[in-house]
C-alpha atoms as a PDB file:
ATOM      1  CA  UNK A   1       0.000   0.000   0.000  1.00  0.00           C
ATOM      2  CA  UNK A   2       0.721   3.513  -1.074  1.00  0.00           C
ATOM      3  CA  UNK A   3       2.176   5.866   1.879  1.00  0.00           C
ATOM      4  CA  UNK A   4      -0.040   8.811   2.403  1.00  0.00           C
ATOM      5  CA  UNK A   5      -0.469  11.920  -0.606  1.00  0.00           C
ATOM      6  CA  UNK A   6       2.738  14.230   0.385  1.00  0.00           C
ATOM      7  CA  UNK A   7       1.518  17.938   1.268  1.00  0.00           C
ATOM      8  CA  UNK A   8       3.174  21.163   1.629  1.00  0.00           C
ATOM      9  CA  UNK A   9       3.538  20.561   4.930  1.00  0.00           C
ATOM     10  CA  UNK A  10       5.534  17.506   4.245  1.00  0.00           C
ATOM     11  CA  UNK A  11       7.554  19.655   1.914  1.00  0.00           C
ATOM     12  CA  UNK A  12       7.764  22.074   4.641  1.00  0.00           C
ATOM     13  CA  UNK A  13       9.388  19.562   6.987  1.00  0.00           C
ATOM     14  CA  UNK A  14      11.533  17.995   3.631  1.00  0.00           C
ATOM     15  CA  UNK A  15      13.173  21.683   3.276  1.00  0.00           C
ATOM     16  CA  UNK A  16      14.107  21.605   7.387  1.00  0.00           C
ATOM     17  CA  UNK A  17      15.317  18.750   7.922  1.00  0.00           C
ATOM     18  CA  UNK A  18      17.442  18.656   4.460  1.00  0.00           C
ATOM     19  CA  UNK A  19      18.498  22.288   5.167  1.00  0.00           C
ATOM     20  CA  UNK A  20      17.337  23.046   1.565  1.00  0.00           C
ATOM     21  CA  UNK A  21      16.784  26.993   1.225  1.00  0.00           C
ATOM     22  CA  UNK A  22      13.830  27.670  -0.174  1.00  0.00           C
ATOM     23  CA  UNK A  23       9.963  28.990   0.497  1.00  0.00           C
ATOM     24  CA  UNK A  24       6.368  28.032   0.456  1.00  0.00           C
ATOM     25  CA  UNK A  25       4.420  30.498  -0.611  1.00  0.00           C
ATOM     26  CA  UNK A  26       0.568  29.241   0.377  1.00  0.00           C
ATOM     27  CA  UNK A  27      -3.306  30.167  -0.473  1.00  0.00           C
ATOM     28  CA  UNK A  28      -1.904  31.753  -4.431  1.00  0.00           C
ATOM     29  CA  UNK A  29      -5.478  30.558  -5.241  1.00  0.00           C
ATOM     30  CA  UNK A  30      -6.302  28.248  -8.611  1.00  0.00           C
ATOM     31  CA  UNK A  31      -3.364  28.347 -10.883  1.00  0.00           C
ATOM     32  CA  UNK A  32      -4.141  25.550 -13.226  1.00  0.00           C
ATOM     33  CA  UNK A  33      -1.484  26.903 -15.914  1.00  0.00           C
ATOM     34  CA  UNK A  34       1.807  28.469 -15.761  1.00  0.00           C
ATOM     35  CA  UNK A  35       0.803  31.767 -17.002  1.00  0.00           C
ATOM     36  CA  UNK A  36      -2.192  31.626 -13.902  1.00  0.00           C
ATOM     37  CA  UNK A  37       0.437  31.092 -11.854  1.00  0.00           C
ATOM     38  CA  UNK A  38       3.163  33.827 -12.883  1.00  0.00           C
ATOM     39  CA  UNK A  39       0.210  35.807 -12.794  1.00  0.00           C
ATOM     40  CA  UNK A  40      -1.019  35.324  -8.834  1.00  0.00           C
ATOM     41  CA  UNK A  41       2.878  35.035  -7.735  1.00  0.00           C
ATOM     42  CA  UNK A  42       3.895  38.814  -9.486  1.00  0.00           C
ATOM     43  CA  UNK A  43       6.029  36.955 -11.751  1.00  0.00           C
ATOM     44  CA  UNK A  44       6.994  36.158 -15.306  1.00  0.00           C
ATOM     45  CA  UNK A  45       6.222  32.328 -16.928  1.00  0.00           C
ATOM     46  CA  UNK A  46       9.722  31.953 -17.661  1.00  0.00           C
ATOM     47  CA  UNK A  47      10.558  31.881 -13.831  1.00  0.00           C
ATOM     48  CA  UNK A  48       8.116  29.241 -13.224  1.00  0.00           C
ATOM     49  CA  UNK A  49       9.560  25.349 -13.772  1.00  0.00           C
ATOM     50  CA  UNK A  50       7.913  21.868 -13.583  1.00  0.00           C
ATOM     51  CA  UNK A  51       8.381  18.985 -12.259  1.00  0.00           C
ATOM     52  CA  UNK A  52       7.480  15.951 -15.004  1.00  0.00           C
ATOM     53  CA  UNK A  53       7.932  11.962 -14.453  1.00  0.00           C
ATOM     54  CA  UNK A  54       8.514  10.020 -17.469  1.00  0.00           C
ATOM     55  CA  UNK A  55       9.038   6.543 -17.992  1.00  0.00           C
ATOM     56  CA  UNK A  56      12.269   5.544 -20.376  1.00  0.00           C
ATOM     57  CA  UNK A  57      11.769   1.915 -21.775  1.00  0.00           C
ATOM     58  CA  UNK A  58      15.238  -0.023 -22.440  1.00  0.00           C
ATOM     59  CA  UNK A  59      15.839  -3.537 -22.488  1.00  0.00           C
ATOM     60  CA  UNK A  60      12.632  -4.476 -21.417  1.00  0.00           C
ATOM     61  CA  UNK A  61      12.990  -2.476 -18.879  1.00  0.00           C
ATOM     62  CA  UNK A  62      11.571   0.899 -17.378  1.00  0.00           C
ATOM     63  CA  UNK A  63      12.888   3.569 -15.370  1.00  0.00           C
ATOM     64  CA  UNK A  64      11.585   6.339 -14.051  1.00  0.00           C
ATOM     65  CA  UNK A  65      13.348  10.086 -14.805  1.00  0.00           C
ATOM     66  CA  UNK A  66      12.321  13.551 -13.447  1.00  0.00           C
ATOM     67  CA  UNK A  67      12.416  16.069 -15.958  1.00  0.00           C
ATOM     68  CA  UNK A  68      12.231  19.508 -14.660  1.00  0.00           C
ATOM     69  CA  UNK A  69      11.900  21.874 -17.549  1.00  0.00           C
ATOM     70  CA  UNK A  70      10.829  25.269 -18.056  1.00  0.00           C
ATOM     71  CA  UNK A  71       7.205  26.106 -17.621  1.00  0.00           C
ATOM     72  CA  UNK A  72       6.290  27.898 -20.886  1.00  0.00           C
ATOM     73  CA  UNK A  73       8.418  24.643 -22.865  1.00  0.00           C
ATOM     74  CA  UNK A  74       6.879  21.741 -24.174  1.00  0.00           C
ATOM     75  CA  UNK A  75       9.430  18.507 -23.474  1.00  0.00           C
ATOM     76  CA  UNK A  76      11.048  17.022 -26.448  1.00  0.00           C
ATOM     77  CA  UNK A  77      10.768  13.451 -25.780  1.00  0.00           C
ATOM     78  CA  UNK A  78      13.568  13.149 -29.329  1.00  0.00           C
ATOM     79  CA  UNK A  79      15.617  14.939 -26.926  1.00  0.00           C
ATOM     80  CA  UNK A  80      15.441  12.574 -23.788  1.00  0.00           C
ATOM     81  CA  UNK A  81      15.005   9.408 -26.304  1.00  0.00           C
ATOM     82  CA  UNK A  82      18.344  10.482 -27.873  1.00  0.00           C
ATOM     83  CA  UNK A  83      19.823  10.860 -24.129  1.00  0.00           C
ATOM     84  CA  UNK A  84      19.101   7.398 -23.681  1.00  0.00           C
ATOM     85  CA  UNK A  85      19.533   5.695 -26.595  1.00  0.00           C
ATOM     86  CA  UNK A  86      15.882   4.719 -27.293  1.00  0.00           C
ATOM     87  CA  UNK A  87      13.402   5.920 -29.715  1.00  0.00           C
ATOM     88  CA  UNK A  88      10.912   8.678 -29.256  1.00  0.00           C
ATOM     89  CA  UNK A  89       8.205   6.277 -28.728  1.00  0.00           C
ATOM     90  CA  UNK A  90       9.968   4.739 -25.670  1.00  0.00           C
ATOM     91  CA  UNK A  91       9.302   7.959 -23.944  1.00  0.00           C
ATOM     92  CA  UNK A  92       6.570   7.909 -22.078  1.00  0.00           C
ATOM     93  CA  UNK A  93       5.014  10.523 -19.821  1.00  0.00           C
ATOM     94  CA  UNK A  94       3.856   9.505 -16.574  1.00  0.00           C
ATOM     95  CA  UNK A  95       0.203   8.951 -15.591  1.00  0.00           C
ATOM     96  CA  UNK A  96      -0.935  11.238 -12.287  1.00  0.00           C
ATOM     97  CA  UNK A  97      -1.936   7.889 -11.084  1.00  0.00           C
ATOM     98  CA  UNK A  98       1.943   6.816 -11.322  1.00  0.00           C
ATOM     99  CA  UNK A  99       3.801  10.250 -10.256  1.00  0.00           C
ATOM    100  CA  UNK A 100       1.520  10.105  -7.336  1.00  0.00           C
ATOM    101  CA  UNK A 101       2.516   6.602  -6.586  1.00  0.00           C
ATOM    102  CA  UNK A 102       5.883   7.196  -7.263  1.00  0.00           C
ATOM    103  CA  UNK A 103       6.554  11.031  -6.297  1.00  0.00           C
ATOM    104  CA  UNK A 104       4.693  11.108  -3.610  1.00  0.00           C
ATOM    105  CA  UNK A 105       2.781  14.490  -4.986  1.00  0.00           C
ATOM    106  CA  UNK A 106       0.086  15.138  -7.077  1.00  0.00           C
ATOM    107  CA  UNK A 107       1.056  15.779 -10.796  1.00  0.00           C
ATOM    108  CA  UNK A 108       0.431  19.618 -11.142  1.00  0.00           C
ATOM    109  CA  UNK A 109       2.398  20.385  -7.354  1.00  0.00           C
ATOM    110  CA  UNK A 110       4.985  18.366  -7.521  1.00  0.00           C
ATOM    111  CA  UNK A 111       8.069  20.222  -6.267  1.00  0.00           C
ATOM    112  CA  UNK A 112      11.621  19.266  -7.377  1.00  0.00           C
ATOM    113  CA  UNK A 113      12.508  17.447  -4.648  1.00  0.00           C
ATOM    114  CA  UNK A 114      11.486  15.781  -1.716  1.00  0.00           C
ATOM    115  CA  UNK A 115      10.101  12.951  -3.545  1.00  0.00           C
ATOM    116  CA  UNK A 116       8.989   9.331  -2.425  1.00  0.00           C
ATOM    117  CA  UNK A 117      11.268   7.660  -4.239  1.00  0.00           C
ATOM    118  CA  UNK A 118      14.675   9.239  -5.687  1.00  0.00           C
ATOM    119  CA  UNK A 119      14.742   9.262  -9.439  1.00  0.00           C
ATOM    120  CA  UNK A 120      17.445  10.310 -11.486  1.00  0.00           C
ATOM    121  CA  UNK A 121      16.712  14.114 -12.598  1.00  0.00           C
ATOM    122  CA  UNK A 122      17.480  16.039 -16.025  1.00  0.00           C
ATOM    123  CA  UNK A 123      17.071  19.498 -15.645  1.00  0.00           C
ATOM    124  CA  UNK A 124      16.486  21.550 -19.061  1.00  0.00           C
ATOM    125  CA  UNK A 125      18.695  24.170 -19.964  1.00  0.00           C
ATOM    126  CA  UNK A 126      15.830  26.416 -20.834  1.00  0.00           C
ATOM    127  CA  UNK A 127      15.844  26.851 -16.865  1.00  0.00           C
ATOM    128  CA  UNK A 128      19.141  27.693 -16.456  1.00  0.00           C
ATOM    129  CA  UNK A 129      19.102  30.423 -19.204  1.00  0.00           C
ATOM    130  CA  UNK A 130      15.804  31.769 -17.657  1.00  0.00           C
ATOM    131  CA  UNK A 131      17.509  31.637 -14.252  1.00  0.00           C
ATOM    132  CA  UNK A 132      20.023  34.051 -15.424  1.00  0.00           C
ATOM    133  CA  UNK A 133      17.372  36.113 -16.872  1.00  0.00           C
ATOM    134  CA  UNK A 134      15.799  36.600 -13.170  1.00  0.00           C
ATOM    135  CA  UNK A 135      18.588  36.797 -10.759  1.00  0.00           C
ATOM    136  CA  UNK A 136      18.847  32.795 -10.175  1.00  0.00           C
ATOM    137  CA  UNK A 137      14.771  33.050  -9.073  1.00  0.00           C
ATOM    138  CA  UNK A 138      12.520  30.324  -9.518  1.00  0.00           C
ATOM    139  CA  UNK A 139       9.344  29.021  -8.891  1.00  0.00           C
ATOM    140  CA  UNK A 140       7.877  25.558  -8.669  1.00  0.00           C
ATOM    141  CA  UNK A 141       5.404  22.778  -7.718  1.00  0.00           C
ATOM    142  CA  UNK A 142       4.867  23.677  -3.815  1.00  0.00           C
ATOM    143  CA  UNK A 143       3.197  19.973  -2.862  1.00  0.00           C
ATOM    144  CA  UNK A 144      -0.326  21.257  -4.082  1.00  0.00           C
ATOM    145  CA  UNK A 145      -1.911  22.963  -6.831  1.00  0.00           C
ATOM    146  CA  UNK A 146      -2.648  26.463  -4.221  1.00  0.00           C
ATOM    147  CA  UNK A 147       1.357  26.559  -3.729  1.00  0.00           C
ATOM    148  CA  UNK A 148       4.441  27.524  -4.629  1.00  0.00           C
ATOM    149  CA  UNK A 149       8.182  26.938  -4.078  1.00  0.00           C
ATOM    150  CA  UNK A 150      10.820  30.107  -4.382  1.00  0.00           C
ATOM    151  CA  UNK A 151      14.192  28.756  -4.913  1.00  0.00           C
ATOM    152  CA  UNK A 152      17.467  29.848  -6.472  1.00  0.00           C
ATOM    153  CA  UNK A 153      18.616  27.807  -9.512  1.00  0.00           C
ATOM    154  CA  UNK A 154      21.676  27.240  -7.629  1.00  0.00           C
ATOM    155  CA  UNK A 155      19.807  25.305  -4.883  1.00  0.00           C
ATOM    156  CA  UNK A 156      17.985  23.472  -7.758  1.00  0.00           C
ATOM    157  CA  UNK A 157      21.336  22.139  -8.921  1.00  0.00           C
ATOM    158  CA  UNK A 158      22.920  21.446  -5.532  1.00  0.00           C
ATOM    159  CA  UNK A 159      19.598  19.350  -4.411  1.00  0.00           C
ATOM    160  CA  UNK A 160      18.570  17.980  -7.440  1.00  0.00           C
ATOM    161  CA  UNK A 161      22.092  17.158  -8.459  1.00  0.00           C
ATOM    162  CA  UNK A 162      20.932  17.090 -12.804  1.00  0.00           C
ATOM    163  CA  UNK A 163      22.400  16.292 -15.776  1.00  0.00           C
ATOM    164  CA  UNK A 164      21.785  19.535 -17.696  1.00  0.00           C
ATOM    165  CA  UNK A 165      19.776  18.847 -21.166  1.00  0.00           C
ATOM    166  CA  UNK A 166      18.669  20.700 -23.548  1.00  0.00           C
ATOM    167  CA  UNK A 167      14.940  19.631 -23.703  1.00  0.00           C
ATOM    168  CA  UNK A 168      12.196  22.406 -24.751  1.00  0.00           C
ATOM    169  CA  UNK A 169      10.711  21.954 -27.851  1.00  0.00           C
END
């Protein structure tokens, strides 16, 4: 059986006990798109990342990846199939059913890190050219779709430890 749905408040605790600076910003309201959500945090979409699960079939075999990408970017799955060796079609995204399972989160709020189970993590270099754009200030998946997570894209890397990508379509 499934542990419990993770929360902001487990996120909360994940940032305190792993020392990771960052903050929740709570109650933004309904921000079922990037651009909603730039909007309610004062911010441009560039700033805002996601948090994506895909599933990379090899061998017979799947793994699970965490793609965090720019927000206003669609993910080239040529890209990541190229990465690994595979073709396109053996990139799959994840199901909410499965990041749920897997992350811990619901798809839509799931932060960067803090996750169920660790995953290896590409991180697109859309965000890292946005980052410079904005002083190193980003904004993610805060646990639930009514918050957020302010980071630095320095953070990012030093948690998430990536492999940088180029990914956006």
């Amino acid at each position: 059986m499934a542990d419990a749905i993770r929360t902001p408040r487990d996120l909360a605790q994940f940032l305190l006990d792993a020392r990771i600076a960052g903050e929740l910003i709570t109650d933004i309201g309904d921000t079922p798109t990037v651009p909603a959500a730039a909007e309610a945090l004062g911010v441009s979409s560039e700033q805002i990342i996601k948090t994506l699960l895909f599933w990379v079939e090899k061998e017979g075999e799947r793994q699970a990846i965490v793609v965090i990408s720019n927000g206003v970017s669609r993910v080239d799955k040529r890209s990541l199939a190229a990465h690994f060796g595979v073709g396109r079609k053996r990139i799959k995204l994840a199901k909410p059913d499965e990041v749920l399972e897997l992350l811990g989160y619901p798809a839509g709020g799931v932060p960067p890190w803090g996750h169920r189970t660790e995953c290896p993590v590409i991180l697109d270099d859309a965000v890292a050219d946005a980052a410079a754009r904005f002083g190193g200030v980003l904004y993610g998946g805060g646990g639930d779709d009514r918050t957020m997570l302010r980071m630095t894209f320095d953070e990012l890397l030093r948690v998430t430890r990536p492999d940088m990508l180029a990914v956006s379509e």
